[in-house]
N, C-alpha and C. Protein backbone atom coordinates (compact mmCIF):
# COMPACT_ATOMS: atom_id res chain seq x y z
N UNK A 1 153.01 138.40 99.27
CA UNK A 1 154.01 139.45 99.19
C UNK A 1 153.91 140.33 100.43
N UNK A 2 155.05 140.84 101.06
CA UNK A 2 155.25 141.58 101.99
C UNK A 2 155.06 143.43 101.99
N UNK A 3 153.85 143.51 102.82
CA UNK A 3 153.62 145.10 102.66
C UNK A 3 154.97 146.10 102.61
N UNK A 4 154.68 147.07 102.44
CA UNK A 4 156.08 147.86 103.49
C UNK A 4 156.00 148.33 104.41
N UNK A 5 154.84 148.53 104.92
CA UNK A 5 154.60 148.44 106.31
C UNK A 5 154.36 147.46 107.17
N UNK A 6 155.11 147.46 108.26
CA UNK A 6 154.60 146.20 108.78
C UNK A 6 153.02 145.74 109.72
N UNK A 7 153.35 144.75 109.69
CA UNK A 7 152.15 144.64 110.60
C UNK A 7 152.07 143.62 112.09
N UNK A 8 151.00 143.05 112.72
CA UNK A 8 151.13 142.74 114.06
C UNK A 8 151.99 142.05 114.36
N UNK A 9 152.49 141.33 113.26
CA UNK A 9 153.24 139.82 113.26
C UNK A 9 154.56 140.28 113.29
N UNK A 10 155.03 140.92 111.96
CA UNK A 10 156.12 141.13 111.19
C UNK A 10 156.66 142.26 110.77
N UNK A 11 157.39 142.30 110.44
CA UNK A 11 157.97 143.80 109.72
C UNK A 11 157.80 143.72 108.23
N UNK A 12 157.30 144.97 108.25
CA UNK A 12 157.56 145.55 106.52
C UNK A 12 158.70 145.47 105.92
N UNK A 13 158.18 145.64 104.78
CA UNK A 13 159.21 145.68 103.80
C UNK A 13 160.14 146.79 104.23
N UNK A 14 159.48 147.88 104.61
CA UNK A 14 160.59 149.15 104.67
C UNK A 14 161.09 148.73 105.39
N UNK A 15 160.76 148.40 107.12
CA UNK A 15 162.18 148.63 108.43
C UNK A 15 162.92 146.77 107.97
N UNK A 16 162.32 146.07 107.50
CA UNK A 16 163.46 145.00 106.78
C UNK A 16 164.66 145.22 106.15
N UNK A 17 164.02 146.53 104.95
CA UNK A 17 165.07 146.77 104.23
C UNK A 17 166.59 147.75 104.72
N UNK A 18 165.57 148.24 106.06
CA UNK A 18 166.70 149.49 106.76
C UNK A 18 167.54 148.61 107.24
N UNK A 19 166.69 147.10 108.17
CA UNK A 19 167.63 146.70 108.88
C UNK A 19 168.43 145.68 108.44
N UNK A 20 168.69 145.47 107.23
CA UNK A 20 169.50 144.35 106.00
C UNK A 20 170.71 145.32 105.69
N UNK A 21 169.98 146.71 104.83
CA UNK A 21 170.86 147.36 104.55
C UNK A 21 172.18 147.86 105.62
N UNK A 22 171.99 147.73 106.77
CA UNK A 22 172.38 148.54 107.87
C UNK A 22 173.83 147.47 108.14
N UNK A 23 173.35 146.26 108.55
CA UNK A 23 173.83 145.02 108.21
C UNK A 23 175.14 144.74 107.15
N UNK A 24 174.61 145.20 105.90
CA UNK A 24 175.14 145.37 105.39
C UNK A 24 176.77 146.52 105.24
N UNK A 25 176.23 147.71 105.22
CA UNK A 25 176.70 148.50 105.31
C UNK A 25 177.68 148.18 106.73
N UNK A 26 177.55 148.03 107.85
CA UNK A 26 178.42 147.95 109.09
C UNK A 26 179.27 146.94 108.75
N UNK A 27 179.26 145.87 107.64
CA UNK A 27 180.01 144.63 108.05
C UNK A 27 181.22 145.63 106.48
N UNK A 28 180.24 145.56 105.85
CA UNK A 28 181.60 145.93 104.54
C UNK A 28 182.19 147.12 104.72
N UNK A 29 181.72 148.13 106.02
CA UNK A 29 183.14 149.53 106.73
C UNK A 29 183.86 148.59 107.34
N UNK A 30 182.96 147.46 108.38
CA UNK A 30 184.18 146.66 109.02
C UNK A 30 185.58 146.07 108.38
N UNK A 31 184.84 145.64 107.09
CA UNK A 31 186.20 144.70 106.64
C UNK A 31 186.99 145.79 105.87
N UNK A 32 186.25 146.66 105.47
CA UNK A 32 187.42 148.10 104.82
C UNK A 32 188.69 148.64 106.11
N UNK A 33 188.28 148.53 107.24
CA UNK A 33 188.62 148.99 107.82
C UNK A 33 190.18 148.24 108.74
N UNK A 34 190.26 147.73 108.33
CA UNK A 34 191.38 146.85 108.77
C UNK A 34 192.59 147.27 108.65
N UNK A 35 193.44 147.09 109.47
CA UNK A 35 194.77 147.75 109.78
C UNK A 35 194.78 148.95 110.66
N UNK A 36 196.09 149.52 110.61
CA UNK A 36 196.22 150.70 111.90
C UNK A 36 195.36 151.74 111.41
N UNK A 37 195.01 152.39 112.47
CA UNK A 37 194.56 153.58 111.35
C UNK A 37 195.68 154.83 110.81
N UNK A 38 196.61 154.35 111.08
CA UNK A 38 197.82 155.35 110.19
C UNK A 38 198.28 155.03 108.35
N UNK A 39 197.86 153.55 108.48
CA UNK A 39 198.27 153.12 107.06
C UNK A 39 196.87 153.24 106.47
N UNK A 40 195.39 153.94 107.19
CA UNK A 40 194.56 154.11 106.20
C UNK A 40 194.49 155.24 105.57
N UNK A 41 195.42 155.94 106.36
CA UNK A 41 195.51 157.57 105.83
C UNK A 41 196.39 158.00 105.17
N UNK A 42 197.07 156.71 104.92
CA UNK A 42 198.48 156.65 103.63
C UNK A 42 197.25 156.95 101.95
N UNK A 43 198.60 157.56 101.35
CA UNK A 43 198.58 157.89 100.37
C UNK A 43 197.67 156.35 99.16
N UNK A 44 198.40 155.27 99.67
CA UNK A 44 198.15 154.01 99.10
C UNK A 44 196.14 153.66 99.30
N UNK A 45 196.20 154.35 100.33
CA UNK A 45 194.93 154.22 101.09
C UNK A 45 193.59 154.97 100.86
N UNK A 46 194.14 155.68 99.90
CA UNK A 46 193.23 156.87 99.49
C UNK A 46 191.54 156.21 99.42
N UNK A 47 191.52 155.36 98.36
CA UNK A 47 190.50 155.24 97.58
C UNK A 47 189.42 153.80 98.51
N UNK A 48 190.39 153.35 99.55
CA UNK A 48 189.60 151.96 100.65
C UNK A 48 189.24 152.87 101.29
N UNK A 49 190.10 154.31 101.89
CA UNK A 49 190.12 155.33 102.96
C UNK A 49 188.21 155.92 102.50
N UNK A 50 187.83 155.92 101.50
CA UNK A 50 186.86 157.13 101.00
C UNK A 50 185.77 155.91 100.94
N UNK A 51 185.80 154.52 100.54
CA UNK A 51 184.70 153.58 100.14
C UNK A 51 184.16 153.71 101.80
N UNK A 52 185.59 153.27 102.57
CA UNK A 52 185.31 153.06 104.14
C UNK A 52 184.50 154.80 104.84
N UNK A 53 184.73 155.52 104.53
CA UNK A 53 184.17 156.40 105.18
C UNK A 53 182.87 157.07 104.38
N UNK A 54 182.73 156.59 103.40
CA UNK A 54 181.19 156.75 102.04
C UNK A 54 180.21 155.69 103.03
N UNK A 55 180.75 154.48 103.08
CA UNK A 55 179.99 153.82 103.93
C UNK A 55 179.75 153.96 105.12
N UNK A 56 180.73 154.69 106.35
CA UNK A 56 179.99 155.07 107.67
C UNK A 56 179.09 156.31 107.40
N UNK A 57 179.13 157.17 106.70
CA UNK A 57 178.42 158.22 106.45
C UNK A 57 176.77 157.69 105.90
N UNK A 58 176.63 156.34 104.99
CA UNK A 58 175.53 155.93 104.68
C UNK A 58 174.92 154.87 105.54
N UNK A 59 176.03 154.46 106.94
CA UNK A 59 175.39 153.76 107.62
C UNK A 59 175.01 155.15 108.58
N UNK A 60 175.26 156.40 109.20
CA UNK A 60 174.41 157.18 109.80
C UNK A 60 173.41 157.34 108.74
N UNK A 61 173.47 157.85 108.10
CA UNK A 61 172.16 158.13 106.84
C UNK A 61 171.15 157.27 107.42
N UNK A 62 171.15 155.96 107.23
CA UNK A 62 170.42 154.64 106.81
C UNK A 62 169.84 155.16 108.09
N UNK A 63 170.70 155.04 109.27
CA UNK A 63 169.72 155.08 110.51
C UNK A 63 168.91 156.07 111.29
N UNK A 64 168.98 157.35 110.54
CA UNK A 64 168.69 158.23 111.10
C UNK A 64 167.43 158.11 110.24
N UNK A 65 167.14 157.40 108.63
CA UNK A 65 166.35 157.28 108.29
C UNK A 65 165.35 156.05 108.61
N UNK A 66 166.06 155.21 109.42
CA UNK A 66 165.55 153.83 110.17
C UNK A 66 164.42 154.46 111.41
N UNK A 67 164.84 155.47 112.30
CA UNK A 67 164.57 155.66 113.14
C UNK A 67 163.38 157.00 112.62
N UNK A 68 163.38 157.56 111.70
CA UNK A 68 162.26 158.29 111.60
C UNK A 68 160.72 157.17 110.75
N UNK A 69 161.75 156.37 110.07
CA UNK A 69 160.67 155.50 109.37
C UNK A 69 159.62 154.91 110.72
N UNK A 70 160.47 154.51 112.26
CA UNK A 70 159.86 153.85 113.39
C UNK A 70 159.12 155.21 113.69
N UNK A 71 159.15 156.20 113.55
CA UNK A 71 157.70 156.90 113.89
C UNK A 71 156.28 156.84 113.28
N UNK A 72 156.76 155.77 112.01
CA UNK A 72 155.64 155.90 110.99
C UNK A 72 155.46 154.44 111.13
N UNK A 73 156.06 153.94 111.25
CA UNK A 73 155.51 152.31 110.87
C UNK A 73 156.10 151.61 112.46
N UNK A 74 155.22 151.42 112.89
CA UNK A 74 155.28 150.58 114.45
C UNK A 74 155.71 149.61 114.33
N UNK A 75 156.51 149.19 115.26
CA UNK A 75 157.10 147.47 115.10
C UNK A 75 155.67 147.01 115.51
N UNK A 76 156.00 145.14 114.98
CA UNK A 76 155.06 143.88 115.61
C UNK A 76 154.58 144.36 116.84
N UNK A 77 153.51 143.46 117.26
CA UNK A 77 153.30 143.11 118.68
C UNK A 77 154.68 142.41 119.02
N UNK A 78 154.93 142.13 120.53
CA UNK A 78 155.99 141.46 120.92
C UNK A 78 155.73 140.54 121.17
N UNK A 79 156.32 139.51 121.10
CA UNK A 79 156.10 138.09 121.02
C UNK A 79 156.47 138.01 122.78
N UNK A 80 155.51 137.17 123.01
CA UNK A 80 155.38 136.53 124.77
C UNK A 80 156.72 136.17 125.24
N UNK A 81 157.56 136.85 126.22
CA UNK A 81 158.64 135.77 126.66
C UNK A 81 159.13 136.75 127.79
N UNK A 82 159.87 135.81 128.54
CA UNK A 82 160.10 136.28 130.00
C UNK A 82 160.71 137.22 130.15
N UNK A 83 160.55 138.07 131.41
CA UNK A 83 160.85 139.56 131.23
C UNK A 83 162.49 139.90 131.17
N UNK A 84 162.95 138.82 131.76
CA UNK A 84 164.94 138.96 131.45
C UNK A 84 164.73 138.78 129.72
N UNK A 85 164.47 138.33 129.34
CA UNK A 85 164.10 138.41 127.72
C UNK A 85 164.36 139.69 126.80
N UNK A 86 162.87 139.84 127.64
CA UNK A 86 162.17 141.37 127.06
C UNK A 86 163.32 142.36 127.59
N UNK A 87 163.70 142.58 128.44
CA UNK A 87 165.00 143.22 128.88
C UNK A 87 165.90 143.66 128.36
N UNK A 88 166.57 142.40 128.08
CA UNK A 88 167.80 142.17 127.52
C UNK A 88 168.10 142.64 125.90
N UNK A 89 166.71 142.47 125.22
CA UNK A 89 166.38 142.52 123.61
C UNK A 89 166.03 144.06 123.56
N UNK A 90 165.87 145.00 124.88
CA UNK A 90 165.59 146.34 124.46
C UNK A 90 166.89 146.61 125.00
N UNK A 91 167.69 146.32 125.86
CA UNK A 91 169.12 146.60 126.01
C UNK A 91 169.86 146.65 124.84
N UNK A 92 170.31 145.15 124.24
CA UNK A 92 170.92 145.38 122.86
C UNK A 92 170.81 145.97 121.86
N UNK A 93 168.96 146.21 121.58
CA UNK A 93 168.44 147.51 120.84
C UNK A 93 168.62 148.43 120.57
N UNK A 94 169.34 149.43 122.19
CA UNK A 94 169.32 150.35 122.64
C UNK A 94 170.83 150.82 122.60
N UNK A 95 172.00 149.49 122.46
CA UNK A 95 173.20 149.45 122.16
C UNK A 95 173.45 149.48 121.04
N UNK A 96 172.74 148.89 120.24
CA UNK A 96 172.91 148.97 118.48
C UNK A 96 172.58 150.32 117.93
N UNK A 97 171.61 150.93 118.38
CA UNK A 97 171.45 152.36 117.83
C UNK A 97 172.33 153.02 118.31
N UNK A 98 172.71 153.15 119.61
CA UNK A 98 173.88 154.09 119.96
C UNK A 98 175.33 154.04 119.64
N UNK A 99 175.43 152.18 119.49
CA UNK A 99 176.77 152.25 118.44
C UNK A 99 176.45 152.99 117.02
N UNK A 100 175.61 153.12 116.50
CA UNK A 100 175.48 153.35 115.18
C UNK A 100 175.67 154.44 115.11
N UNK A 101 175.67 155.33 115.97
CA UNK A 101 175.20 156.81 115.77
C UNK A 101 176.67 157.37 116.50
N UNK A 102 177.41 156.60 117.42
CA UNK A 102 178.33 157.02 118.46
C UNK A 102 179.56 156.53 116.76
N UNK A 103 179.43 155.51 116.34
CA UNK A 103 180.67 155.38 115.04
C UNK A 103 180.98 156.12 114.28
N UNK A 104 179.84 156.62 113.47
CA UNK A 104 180.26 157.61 112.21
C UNK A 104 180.77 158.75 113.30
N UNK A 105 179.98 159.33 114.34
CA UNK A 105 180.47 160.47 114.99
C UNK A 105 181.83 160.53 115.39
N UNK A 106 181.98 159.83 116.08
CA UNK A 106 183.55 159.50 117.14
C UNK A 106 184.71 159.10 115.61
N UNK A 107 184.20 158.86 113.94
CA UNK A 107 184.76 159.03 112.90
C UNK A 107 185.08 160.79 112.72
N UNK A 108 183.83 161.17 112.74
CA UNK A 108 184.52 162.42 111.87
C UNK A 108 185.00 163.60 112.72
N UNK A 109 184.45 163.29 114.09
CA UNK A 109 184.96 164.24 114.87
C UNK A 109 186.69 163.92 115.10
N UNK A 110 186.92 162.31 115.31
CA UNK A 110 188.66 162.35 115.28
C UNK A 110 189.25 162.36 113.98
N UNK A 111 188.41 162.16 112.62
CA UNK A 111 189.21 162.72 111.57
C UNK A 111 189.54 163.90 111.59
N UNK A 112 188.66 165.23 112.25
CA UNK A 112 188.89 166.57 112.10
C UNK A 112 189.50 166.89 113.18
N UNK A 113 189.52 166.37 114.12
CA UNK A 113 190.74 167.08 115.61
C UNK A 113 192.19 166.34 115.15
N UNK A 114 192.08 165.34 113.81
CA UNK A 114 193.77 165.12 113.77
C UNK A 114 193.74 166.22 112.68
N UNK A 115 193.00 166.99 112.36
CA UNK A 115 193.37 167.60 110.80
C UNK A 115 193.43 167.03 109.49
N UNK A 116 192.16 166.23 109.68
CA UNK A 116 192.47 165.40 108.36
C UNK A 116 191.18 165.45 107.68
N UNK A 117 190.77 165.56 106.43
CA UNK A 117 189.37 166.05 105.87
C UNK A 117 188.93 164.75 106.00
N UNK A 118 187.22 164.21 106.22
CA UNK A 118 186.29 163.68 105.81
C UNK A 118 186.84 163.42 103.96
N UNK A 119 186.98 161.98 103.79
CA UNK A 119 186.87 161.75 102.13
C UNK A 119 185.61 161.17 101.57
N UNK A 120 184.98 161.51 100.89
CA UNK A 120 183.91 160.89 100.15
C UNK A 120 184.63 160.93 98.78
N UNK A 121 183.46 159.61 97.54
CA UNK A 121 183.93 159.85 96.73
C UNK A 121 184.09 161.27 95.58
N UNK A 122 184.75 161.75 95.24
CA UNK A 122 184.68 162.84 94.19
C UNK A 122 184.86 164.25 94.99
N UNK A 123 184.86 164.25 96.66
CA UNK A 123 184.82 165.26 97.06
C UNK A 123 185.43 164.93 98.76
N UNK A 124 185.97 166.16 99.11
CA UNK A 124 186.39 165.90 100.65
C UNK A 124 185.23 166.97 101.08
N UNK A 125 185.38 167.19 102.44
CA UNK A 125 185.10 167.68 103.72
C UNK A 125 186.01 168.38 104.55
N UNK A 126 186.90 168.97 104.21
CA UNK A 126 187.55 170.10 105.17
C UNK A 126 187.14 169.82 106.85
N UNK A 127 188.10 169.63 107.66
CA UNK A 127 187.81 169.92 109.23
C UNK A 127 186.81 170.96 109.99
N UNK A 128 185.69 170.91 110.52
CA UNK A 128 185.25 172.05 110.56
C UNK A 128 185.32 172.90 111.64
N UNK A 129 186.44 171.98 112.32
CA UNK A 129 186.90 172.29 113.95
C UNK A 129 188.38 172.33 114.56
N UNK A 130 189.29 173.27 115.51
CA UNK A 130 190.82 173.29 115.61
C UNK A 130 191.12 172.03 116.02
N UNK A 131 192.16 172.10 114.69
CA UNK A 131 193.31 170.34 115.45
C UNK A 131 193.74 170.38 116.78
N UNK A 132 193.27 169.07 117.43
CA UNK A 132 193.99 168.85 118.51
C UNK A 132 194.70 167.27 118.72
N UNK A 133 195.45 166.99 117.97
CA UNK A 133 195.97 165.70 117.58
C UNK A 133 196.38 164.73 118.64
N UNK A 134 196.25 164.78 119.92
CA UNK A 134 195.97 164.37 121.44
C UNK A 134 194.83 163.63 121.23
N UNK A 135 193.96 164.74 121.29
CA UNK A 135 192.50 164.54 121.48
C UNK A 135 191.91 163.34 120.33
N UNK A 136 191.93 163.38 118.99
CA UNK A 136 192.15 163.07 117.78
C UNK A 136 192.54 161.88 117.80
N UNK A 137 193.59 161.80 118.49
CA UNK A 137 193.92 160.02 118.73
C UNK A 137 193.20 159.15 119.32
N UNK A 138 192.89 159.66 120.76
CA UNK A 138 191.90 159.14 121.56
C UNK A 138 190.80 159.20 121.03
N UNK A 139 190.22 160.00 120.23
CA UNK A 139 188.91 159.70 119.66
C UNK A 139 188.79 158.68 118.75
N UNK A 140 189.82 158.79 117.55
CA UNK A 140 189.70 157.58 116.71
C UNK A 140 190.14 156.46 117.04
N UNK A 141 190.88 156.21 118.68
CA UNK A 141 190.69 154.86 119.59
C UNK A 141 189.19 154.60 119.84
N UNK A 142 188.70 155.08 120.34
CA UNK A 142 187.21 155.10 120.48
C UNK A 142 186.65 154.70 119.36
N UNK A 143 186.53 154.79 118.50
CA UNK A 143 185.97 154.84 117.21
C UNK A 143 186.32 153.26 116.74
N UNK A 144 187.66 152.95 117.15
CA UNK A 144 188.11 151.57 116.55
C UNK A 144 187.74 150.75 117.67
N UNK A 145 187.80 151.06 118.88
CA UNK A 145 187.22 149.88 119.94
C UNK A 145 185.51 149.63 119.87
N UNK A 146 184.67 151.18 119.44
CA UNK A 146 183.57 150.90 119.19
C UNK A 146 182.83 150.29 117.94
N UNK A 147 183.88 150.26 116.95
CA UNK A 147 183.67 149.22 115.81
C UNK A 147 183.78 147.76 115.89
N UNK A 148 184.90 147.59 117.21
CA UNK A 148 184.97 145.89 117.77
C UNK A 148 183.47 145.73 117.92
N UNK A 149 183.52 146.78 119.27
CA UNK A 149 182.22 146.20 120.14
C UNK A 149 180.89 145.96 119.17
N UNK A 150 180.42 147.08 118.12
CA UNK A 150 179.56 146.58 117.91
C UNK A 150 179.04 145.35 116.52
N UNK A 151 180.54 144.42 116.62
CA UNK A 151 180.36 142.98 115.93
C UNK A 151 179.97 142.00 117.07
N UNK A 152 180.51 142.52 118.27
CA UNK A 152 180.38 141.12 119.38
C UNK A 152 178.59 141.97 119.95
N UNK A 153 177.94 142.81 119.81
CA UNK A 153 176.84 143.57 120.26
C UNK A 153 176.34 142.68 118.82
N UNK A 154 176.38 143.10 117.52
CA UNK A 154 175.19 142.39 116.69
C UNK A 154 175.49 141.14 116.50
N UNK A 155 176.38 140.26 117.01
CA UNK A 155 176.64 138.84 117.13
C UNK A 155 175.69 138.13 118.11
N UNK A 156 175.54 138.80 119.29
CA UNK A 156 174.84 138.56 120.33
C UNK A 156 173.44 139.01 119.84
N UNK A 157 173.26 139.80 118.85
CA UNK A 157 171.71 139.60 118.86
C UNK A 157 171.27 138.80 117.30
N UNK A 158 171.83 138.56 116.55
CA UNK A 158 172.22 137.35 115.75
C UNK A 158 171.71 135.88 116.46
N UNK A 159 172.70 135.87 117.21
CA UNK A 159 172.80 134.87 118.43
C UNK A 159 171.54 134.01 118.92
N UNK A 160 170.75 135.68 119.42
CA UNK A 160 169.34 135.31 120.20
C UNK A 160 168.29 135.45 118.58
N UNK A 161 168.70 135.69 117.98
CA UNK A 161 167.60 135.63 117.18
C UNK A 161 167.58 134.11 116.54
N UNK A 162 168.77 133.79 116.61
CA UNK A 162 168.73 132.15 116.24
C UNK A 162 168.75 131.76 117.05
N UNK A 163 168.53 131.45 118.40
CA UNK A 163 167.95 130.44 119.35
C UNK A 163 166.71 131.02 119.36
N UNK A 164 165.74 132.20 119.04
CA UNK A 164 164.52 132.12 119.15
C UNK A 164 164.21 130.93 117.92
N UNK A 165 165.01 131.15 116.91
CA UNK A 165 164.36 130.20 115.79
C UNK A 165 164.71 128.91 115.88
N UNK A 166 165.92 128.52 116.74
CA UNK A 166 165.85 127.09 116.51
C UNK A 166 165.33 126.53 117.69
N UNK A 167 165.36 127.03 118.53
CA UNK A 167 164.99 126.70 119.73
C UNK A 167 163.78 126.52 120.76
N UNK A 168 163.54 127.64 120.65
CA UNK A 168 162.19 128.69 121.23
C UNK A 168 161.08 128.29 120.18
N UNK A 169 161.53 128.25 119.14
CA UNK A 169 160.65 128.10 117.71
C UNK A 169 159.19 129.51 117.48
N UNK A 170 159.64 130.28 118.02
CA UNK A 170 158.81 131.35 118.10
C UNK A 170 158.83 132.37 116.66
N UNK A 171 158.72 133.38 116.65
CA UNK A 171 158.27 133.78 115.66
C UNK A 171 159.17 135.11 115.23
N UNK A 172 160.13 135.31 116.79
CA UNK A 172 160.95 136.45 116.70
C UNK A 172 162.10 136.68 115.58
N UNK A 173 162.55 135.57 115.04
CA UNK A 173 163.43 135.54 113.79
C UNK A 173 162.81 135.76 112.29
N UNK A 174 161.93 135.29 112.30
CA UNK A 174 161.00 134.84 111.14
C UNK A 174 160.19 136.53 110.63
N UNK A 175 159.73 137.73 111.88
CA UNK A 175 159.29 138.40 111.50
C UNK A 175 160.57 139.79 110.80
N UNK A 176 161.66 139.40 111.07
CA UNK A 176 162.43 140.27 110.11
C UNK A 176 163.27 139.65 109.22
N UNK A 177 163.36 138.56 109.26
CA UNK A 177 163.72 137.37 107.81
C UNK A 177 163.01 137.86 106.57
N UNK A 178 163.37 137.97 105.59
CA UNK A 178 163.42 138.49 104.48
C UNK A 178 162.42 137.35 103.77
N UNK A 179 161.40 137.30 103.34
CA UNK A 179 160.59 136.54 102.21
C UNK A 179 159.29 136.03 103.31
N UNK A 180 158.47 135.47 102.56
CA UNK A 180 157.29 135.24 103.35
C UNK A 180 157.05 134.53 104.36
């Protein structure tokens, strides 16, 4: 059975579960999220409008709690491999957290410069800042181009994590794979 902390090899149970859940959470705002964003703010839209934005709000959650859990529980040792490698795998790293954190934001800041409340379920969020519905647009462009990018960003590290495993046959897939 798997600690929740991890250890030299592998990851714990905890940063497994952050980084499944996370996974999770980004792919099912993705598919909520479909269409313009004018017909999500239709009336019809109410209740996909609030699942979709319950879930970017619990994918910042998740990671802000991902990233304090990494003060407490150290990743693996790193597995041996060439330094364009090692590079490249703290690059995408380094892109995945900042999409994560740049989405929900570049969400609620252009929900509130168009004038439109934050919906969760059972309760809104009022704007907490003056409409500027210019600005507002361009932000929630941002927001929808940075939701592309980061499927083709965790595709690509998807990607390398399955050529470490089928390929490489190393150990880099295997230590955040879920079961023993």
């Amino acid at each position: 059975m798997i600690g929740l902390r991890s250890t030299s090899s592998r990851y714990g149970a905890g940063a497994q579960a952050f980084h499944w859940l996370t996974v999770m959470l980004v792919l099912a705002a993705y598919v909520l999220s479909r269409g313009d964003g004018y017909s999500l703010y239709s009336a019809a839209a109410d209740g996909l409008r609030r699942i979709h934005e319950t879930l970017g709000l619990l994918v910042f959650i998740v990671v802000v709690l991902r990233l304090l859990w990494r003060l407490i529980d150290r990743p693996p040792a790193k597995q041996p491999m060439s330094r364009w490698m090692t590079v490249a795998a703290k690059l995408v790293q380094f892109a995945l957290y900042a999409l994560l954190i740049a989405i929900p934001t570049t969400a609620v800041l252009g929900t509130w410069l168009e004038g439109i409340p934050v919906t969760l379920p059972g309760f809104d969020i009022a704007p907490q800042i003056a409409k500027a519905h210019g600005l507002g647009q361009l932000i929630m462009k941002i927001h929808g181009t940075l939701g592309n990018v980061i499927l083709w960003v965790s595709g690509v590290h998807a990607a390398a994590a399955l050529f470490h495993h089928f390929y490489l046959r190393d150990e880099v897939f295997r230590s955040m794979a879920p079961g023993a």
